[in-house]
N, C-alpha and C. Protein backbone atom coordinates (compact mmCIF):
# COMPACT_ATOMS: atom_id res chain seq x y z
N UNK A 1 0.83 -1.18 0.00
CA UNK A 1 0.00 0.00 0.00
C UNK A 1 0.88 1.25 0.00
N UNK A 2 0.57 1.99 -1.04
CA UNK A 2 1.37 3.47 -1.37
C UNK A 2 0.85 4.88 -0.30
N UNK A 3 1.29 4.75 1.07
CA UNK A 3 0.67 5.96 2.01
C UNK A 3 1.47 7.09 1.55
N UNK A 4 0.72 7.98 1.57
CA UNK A 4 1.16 9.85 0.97
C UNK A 4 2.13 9.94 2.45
N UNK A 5 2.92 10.79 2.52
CA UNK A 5 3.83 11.63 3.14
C UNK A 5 3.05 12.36 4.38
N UNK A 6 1.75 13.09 3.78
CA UNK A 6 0.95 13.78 4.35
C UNK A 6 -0.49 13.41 4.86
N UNK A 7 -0.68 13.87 6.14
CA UNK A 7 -1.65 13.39 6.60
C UNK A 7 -2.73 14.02 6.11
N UNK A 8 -4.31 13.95 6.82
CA UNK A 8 -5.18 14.44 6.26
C UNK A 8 -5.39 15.73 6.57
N UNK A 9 -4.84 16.44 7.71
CA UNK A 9 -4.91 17.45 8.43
C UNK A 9 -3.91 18.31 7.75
N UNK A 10 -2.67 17.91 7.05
CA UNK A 10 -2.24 18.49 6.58
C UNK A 10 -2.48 19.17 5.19
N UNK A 11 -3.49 18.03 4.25
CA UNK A 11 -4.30 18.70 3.15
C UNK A 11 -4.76 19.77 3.51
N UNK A 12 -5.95 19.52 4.56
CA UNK A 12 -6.85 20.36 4.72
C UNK A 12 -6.37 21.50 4.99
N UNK A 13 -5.33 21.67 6.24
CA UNK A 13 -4.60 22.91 6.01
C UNK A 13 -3.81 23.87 5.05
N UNK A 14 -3.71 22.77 4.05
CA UNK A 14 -2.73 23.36 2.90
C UNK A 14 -4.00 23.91 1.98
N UNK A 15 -4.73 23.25 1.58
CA UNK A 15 -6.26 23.73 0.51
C UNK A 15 -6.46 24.87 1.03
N UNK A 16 -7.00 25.33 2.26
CA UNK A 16 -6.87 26.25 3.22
C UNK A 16 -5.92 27.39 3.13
N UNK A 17 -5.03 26.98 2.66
CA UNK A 17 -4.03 27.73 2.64
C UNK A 17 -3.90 28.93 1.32
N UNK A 18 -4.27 27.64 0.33
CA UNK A 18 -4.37 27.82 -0.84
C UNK A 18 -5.48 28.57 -1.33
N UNK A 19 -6.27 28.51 -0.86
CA UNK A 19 -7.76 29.26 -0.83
C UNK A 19 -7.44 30.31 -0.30
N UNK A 20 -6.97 30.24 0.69
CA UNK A 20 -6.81 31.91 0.83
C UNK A 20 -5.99 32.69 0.22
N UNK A 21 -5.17 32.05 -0.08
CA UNK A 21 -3.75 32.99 -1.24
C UNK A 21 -4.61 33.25 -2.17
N UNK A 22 -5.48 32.66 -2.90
CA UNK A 22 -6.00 32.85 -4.30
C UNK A 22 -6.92 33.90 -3.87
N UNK A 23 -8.04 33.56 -2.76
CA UNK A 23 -8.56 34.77 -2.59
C UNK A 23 -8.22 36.39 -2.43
N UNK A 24 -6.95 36.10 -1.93
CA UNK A 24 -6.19 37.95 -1.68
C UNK A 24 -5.65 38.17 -3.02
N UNK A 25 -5.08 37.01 -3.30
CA UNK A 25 -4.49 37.69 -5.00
C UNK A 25 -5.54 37.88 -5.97
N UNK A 26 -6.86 37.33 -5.92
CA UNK A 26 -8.27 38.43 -6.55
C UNK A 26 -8.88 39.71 -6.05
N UNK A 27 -8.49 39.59 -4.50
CA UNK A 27 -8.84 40.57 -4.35
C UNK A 27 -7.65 42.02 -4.59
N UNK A 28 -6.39 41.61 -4.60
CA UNK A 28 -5.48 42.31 -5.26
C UNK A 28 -5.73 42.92 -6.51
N UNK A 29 -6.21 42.31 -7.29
CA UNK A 29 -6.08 42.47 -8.69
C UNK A 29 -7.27 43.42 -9.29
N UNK A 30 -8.03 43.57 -8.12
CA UNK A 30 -9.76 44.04 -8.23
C UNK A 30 -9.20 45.26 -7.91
N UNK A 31 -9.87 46.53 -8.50
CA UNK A 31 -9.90 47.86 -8.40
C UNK A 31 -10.16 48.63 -7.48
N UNK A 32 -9.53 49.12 -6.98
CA UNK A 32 -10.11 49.58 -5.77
C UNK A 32 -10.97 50.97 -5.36
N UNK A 33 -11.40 51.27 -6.78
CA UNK A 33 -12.18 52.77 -6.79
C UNK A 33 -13.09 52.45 -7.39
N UNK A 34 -14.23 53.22 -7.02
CA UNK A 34 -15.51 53.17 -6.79
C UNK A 34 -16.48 54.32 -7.67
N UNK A 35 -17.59 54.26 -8.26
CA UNK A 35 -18.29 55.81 -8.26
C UNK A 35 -19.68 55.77 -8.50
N UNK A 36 -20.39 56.76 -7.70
CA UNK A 36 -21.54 56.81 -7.46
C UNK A 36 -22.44 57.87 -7.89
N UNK A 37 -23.47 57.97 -8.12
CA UNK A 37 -24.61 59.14 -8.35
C UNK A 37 -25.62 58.93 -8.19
N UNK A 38 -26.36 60.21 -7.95
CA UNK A 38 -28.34 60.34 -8.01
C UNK A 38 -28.35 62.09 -7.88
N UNK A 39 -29.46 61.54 -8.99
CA UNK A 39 -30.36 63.10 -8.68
C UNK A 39 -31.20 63.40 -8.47
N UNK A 40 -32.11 64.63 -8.08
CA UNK A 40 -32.85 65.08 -7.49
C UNK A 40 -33.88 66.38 -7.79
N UNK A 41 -35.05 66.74 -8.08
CA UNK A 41 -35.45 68.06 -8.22
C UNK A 41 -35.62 68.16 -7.09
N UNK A 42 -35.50 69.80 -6.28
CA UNK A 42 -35.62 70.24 -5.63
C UNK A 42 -36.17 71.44 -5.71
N UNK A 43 -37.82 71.28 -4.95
CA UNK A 43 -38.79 72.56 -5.14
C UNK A 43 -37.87 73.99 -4.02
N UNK A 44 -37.57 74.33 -4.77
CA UNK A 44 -36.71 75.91 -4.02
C UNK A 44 -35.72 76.47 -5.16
N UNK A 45 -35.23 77.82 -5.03
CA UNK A 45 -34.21 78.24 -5.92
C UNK A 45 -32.80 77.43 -5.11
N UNK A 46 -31.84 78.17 -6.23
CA UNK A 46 -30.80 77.66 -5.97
C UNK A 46 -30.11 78.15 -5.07
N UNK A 47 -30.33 79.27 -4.44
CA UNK A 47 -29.75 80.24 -3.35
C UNK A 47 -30.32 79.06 -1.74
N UNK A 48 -31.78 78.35 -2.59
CA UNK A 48 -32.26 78.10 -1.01
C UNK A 48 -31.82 76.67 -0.95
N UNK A 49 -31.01 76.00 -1.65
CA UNK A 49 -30.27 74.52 -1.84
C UNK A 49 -29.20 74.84 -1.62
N UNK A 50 -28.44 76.12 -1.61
CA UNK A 50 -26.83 76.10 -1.54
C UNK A 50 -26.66 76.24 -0.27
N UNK A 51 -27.12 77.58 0.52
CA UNK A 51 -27.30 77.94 1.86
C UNK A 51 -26.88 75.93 2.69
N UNK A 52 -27.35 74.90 1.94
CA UNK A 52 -27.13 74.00 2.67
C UNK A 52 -26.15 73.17 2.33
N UNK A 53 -25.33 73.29 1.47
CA UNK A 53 -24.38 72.76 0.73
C UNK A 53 -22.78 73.62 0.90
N UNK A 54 -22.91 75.49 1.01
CA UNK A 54 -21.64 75.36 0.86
C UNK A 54 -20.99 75.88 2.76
N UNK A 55 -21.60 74.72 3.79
CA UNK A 55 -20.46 75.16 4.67
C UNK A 55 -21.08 73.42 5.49
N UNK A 56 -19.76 73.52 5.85
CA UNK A 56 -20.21 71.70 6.91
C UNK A 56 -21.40 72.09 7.65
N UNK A 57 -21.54 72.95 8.60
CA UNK A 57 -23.04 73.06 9.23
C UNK A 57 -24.24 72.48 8.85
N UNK A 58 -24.13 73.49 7.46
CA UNK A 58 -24.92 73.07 6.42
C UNK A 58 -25.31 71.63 6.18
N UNK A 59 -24.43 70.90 5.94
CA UNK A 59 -24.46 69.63 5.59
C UNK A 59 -24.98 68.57 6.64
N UNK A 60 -24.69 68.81 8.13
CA UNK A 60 -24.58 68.44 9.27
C UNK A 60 -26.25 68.17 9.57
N UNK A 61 -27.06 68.91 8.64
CA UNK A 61 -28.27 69.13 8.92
C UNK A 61 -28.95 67.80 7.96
N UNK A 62 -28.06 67.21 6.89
CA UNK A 62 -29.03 66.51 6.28
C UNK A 62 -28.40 64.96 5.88
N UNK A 63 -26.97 65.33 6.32
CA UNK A 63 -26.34 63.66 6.46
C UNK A 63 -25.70 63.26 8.02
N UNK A 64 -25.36 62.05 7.37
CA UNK A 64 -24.78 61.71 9.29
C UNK A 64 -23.59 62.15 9.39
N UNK A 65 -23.31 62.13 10.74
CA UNK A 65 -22.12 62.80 10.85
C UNK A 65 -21.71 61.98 12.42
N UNK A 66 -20.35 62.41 12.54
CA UNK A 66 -19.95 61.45 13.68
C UNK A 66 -20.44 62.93 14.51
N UNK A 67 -20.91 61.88 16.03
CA UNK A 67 -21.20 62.81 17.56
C UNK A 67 -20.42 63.33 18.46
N UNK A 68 -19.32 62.63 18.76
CA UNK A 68 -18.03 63.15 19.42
C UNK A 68 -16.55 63.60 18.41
N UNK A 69 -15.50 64.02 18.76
CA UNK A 69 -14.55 64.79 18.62
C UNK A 69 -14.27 65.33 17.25
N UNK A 70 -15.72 66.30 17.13
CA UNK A 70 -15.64 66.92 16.09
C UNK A 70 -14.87 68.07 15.81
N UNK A 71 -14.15 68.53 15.31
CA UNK A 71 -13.53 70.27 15.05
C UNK A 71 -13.30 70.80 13.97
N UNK A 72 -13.90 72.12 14.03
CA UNK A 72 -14.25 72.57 12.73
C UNK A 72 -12.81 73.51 12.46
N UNK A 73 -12.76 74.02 10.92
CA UNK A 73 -11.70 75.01 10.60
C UNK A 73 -11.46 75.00 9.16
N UNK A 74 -11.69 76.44 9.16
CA UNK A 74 -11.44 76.98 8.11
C UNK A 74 -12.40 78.36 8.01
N UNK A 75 -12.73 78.76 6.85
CA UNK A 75 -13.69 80.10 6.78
C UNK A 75 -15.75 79.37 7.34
N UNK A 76 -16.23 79.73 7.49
CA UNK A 76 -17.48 79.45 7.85
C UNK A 76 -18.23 79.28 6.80
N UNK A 77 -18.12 79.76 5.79
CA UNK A 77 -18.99 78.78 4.04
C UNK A 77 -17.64 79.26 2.93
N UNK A 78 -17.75 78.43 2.15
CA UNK A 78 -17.33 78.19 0.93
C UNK A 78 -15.92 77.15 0.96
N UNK A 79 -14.95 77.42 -0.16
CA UNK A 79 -13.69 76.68 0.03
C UNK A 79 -12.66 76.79 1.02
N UNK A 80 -12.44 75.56 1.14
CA UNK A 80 -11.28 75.86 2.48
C UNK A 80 -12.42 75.69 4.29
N UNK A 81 -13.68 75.54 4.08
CA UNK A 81 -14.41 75.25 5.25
C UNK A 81 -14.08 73.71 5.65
N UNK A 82 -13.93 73.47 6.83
CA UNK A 82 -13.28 72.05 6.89
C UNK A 82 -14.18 71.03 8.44
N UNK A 83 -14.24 70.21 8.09
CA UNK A 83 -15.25 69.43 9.64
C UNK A 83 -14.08 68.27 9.92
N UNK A 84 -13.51 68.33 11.14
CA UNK A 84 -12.52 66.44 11.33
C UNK A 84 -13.11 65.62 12.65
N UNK A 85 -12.77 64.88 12.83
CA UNK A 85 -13.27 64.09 13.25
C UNK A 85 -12.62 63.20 13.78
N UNK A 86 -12.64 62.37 15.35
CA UNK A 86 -12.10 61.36 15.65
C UNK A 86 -13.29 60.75 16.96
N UNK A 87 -13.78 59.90 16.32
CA UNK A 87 -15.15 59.26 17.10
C UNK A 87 -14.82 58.02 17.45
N UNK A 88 -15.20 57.44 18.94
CA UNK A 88 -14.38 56.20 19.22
C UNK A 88 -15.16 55.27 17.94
N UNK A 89 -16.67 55.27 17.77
CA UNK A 89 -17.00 54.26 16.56
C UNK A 89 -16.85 54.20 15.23
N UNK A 90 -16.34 55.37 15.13
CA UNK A 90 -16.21 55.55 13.71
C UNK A 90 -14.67 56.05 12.99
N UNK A 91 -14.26 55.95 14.02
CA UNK A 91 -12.61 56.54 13.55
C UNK A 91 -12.18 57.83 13.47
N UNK A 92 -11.03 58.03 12.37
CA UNK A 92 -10.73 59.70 12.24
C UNK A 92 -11.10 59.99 10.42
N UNK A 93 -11.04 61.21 10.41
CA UNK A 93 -11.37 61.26 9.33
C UNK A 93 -11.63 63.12 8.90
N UNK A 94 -11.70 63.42 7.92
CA UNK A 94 -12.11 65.36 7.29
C UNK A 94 -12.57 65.01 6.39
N UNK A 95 -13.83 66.29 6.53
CA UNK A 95 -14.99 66.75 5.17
C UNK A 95 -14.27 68.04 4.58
N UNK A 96 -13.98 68.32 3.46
CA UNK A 96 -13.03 69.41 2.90
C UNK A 96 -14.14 70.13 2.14
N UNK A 97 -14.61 71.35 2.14
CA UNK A 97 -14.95 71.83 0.83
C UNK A 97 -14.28 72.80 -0.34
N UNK A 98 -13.87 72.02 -1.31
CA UNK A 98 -12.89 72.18 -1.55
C UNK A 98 -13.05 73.34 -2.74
N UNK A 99 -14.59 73.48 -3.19
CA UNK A 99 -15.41 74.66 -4.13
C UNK A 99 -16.24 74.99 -3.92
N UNK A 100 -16.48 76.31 -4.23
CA UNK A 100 -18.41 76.36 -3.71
C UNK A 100 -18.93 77.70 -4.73
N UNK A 101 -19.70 77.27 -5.31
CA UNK A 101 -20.21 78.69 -6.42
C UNK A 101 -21.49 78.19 -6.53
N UNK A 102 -22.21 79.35 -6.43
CA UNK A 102 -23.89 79.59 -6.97
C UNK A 102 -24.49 78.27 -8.05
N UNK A 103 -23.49 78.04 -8.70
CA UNK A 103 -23.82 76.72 -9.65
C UNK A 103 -23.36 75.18 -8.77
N UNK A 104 -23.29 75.73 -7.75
CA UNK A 104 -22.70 74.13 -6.83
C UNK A 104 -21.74 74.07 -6.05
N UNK A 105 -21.07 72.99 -5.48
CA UNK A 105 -19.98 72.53 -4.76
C UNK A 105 -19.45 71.39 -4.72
N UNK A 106 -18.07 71.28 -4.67
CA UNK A 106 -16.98 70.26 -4.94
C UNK A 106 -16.35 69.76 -3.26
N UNK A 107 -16.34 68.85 -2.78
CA UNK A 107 -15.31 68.38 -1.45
C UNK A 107 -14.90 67.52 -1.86
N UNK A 108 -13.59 67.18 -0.64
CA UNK A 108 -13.71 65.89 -0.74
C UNK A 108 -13.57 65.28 0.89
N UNK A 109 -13.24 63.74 0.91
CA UNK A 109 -13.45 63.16 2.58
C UNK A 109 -12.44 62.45 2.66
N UNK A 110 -11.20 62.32 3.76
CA UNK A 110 -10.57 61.28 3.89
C UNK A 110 -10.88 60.92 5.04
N UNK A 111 -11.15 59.25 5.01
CA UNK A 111 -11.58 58.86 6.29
C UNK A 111 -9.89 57.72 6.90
N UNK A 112 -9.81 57.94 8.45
CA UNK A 112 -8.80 56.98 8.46
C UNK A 112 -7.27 57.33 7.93
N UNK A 113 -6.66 58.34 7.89
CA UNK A 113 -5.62 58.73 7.85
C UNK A 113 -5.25 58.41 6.37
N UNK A 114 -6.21 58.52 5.27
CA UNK A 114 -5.63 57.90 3.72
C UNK A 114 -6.61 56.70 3.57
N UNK A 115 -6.79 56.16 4.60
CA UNK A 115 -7.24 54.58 3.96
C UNK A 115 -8.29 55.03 3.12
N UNK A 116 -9.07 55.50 3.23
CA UNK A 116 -10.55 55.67 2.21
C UNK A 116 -10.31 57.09 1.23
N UNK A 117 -10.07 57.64 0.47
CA UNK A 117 -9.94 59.17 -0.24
C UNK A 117 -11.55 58.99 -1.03
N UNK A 118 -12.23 60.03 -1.48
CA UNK A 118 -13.42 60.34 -1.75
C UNK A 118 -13.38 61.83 -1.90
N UNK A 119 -14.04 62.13 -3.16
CA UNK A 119 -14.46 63.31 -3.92
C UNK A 119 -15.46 63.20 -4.03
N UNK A 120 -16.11 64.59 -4.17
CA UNK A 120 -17.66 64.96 -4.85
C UNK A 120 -17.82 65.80 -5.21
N UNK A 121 -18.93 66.16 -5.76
CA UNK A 121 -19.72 67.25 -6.44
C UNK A 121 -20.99 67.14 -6.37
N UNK A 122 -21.58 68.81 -5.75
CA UNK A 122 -23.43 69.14 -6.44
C UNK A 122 -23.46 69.64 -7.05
N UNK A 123 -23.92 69.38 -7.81
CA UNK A 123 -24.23 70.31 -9.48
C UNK A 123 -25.52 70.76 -9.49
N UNK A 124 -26.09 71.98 -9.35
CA UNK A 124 -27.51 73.00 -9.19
C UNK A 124 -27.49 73.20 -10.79
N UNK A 125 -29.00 73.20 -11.14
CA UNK A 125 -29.13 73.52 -12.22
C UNK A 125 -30.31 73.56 -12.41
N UNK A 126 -30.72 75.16 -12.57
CA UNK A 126 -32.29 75.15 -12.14
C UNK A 126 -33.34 74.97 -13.48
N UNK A 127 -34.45 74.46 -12.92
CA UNK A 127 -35.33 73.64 -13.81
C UNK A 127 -36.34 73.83 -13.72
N UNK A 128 -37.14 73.62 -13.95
CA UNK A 128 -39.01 73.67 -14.25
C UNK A 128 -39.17 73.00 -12.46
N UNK A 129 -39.68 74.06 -11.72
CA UNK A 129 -40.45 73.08 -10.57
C UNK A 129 -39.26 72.89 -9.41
N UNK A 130 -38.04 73.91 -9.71
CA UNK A 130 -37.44 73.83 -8.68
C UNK A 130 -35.96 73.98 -9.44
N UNK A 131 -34.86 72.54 -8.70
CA UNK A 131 -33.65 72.71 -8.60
C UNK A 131 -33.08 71.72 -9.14
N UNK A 132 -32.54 71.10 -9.84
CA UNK A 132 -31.98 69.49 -10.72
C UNK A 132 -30.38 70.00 -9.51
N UNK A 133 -30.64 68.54 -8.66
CA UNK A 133 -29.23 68.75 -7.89
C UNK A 133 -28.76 66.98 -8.30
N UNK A 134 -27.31 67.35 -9.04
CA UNK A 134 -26.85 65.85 -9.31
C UNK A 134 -25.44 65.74 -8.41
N UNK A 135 -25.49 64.87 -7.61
CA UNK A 135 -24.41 64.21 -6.91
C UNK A 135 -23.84 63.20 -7.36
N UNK A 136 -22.55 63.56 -7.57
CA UNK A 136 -21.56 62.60 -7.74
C UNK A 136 -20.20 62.19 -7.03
N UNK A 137 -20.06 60.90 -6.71
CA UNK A 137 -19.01 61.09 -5.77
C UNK A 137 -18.34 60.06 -6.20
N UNK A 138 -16.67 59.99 -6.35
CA UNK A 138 -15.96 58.75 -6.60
C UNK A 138 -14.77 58.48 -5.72
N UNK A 139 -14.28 57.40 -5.33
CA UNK A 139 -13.63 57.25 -4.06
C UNK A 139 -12.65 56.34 -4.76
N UNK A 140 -11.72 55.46 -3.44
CA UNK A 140 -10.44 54.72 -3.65
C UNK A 140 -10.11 54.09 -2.55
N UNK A 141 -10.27 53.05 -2.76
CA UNK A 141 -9.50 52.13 -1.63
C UNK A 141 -7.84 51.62 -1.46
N UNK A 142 -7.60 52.09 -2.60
CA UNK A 142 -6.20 51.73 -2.72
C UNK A 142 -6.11 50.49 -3.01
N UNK A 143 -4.50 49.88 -2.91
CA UNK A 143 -4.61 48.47 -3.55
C UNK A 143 -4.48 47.18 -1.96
N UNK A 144 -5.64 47.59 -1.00
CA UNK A 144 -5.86 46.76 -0.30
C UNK A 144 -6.57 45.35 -0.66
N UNK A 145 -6.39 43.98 -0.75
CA UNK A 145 -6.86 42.61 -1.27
C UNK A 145 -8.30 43.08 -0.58
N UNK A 146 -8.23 43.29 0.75
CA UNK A 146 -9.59 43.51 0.90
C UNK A 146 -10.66 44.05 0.55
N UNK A 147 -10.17 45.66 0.43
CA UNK A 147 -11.49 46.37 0.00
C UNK A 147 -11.55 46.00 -1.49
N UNK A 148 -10.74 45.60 -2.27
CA UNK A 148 -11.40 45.52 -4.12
C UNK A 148 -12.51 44.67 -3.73
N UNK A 149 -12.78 43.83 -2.76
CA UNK A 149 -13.88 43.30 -2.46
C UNK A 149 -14.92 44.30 -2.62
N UNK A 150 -14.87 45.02 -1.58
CA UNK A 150 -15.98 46.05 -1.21
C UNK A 150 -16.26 46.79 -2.37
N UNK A 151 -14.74 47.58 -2.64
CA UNK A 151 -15.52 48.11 -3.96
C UNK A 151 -16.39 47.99 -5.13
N UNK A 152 -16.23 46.54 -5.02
CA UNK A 152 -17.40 45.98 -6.18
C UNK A 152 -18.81 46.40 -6.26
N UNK A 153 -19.26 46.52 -4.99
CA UNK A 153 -20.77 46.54 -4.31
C UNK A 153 -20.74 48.21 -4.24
N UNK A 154 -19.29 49.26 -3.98
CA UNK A 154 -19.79 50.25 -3.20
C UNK A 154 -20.47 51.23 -4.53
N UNK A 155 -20.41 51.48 -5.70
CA UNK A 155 -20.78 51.99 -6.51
C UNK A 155 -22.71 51.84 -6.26
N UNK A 156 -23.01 51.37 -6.21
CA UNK A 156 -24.62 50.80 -5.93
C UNK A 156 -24.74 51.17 -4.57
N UNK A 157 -24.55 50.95 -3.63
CA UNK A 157 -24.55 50.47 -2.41
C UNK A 157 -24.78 52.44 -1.86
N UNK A 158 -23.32 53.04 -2.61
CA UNK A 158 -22.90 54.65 -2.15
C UNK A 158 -24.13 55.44 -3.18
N UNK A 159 -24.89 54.81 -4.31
CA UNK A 159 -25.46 55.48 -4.87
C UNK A 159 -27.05 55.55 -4.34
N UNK A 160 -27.36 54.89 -3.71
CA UNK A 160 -28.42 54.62 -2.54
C UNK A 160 -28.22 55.45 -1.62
N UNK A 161 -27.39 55.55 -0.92
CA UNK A 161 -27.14 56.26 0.38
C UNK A 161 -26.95 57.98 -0.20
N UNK A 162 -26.47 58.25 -1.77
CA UNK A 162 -26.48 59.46 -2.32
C UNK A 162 -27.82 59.99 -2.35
N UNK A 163 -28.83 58.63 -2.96
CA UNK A 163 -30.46 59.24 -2.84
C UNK A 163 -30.90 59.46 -1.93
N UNK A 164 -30.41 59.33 -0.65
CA UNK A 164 -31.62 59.26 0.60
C UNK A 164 -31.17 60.65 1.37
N UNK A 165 -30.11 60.78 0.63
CA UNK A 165 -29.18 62.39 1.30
C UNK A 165 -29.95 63.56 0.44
N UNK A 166 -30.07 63.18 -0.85
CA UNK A 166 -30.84 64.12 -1.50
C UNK A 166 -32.35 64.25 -1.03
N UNK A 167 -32.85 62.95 -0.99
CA UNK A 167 -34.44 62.93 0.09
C UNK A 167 -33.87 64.11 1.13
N UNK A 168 -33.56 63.57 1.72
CA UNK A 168 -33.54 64.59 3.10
C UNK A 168 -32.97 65.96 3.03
N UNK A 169 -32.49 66.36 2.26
CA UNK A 169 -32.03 67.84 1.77
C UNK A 169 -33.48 68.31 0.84
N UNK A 170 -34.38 67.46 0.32
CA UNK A 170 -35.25 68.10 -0.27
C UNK A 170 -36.46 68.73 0.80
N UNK A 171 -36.42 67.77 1.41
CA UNK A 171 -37.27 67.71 2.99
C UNK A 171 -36.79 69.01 4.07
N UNK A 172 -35.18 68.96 3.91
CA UNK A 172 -34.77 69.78 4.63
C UNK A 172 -35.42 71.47 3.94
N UNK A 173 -34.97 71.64 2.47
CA UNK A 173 -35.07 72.31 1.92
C UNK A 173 -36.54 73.44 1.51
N UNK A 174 -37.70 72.14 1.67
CA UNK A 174 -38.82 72.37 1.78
C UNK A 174 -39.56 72.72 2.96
N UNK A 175 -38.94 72.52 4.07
CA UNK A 175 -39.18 73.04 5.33
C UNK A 175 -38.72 74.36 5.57
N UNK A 176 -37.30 74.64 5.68
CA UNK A 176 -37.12 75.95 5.51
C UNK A 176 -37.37 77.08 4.48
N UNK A 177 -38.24 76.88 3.56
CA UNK A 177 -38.93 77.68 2.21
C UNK A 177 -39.70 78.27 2.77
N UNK A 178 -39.34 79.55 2.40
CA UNK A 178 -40.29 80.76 2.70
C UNK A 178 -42.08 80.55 2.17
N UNK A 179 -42.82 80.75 2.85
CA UNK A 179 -44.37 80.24 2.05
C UNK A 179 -44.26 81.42 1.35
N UNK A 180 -45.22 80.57 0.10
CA UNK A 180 -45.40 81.11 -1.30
C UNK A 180 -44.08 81.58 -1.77
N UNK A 181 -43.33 81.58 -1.89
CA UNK A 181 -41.76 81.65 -2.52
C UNK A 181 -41.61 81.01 -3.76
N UNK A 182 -41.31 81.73 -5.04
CA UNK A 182 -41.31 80.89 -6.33
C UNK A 182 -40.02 80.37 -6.56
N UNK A 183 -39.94 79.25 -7.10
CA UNK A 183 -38.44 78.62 -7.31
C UNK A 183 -37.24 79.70 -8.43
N UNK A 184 -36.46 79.29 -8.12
CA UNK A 184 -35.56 80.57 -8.94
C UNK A 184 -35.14 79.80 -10.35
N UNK A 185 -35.53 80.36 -11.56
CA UNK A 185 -35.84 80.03 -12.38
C UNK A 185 -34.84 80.69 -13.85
């Protein structure tokens, strides 16, 4: 009888082994940037959508934001306004705004000292019945095996969470509207 060298415990550990090498070297090889969008009409002019867009405050009002060791810096609206952050659940991280004009605003976010980088843009563009606000945001995981995982999903996943930010900025937006106020046109 011809017995192998190796026991059975030792396959199993080696397949094991092997499975996981193959898995990091796909996830190596997978891209690690991401990009997302949605848009939105928004019943208000564009003066009454920006007011919430070009300073972190602003923003603070209609996405999440971490609760503890927040600090702000920079000018109080436009470029160069800055929000950071170090929350025991959520890590460290800055909201940058990095443009801000009557036609929109540009930031971007690093969360985690580099690990995550992320850009965006609102683009205002006024329309029949209000405000056409299109968000776009594209990010980078770098060449971690892990996240090319994630990134697969986050394009979909970040473009969901883009719509429900625009929900709530429209909500936000429509609450603070002056009654009878015509959209700026």
């Amino acid at each position: 009888m011809n017995r192998s060298p190796f026991s059975f415990g030792v396959w199993i550990l080696g397949g094991g082994a092997a499975l996981l090498a193959a898995f990091l070297l796909v996830g190596y090889l997978l891209p690690g940037s991401w990009e997302a969008e949605a848009s939105r009409v928004i019943s208000g002019s564009t003066d009454e959508v920006l007011v919430h867009l070009d300073s972190p405050e602003g923003w603070q009002n209609w996405t999440p934001w971490p609760e503890t060791g927040v600090e702000r810096s920079g000018p109080a609206r436009g470029a160069g306004a800055r929000l950071a952050w170090d929350d025991p659940d959520l890590g460290t991280g800055s909201f940058t705004l990095d443009e801000a004009a009557p036609s929109g605003v540009a930031y971007s976010v690093n969360v985690g000292d580099g690990a995550m980088l992320s850009t965006g843009s609102l683009t205002l563009t006024p329309t029949e019945g209000g405000v056409r606000v299109d968000w776009r945001e594209a990010g980078d995981f770098g060449w971690n095996p892990l996240m090319g995982y994630w990134a697969l999903s986050m394009g979909r996943a970040q473009s969901e969470e883009l719509s429900k930010g625009l929900e709530r900025l429209d909500s936000l937006v429509s609450a603070s509207a002056p009654s009878g106020s015509e959209p700026n046109r």
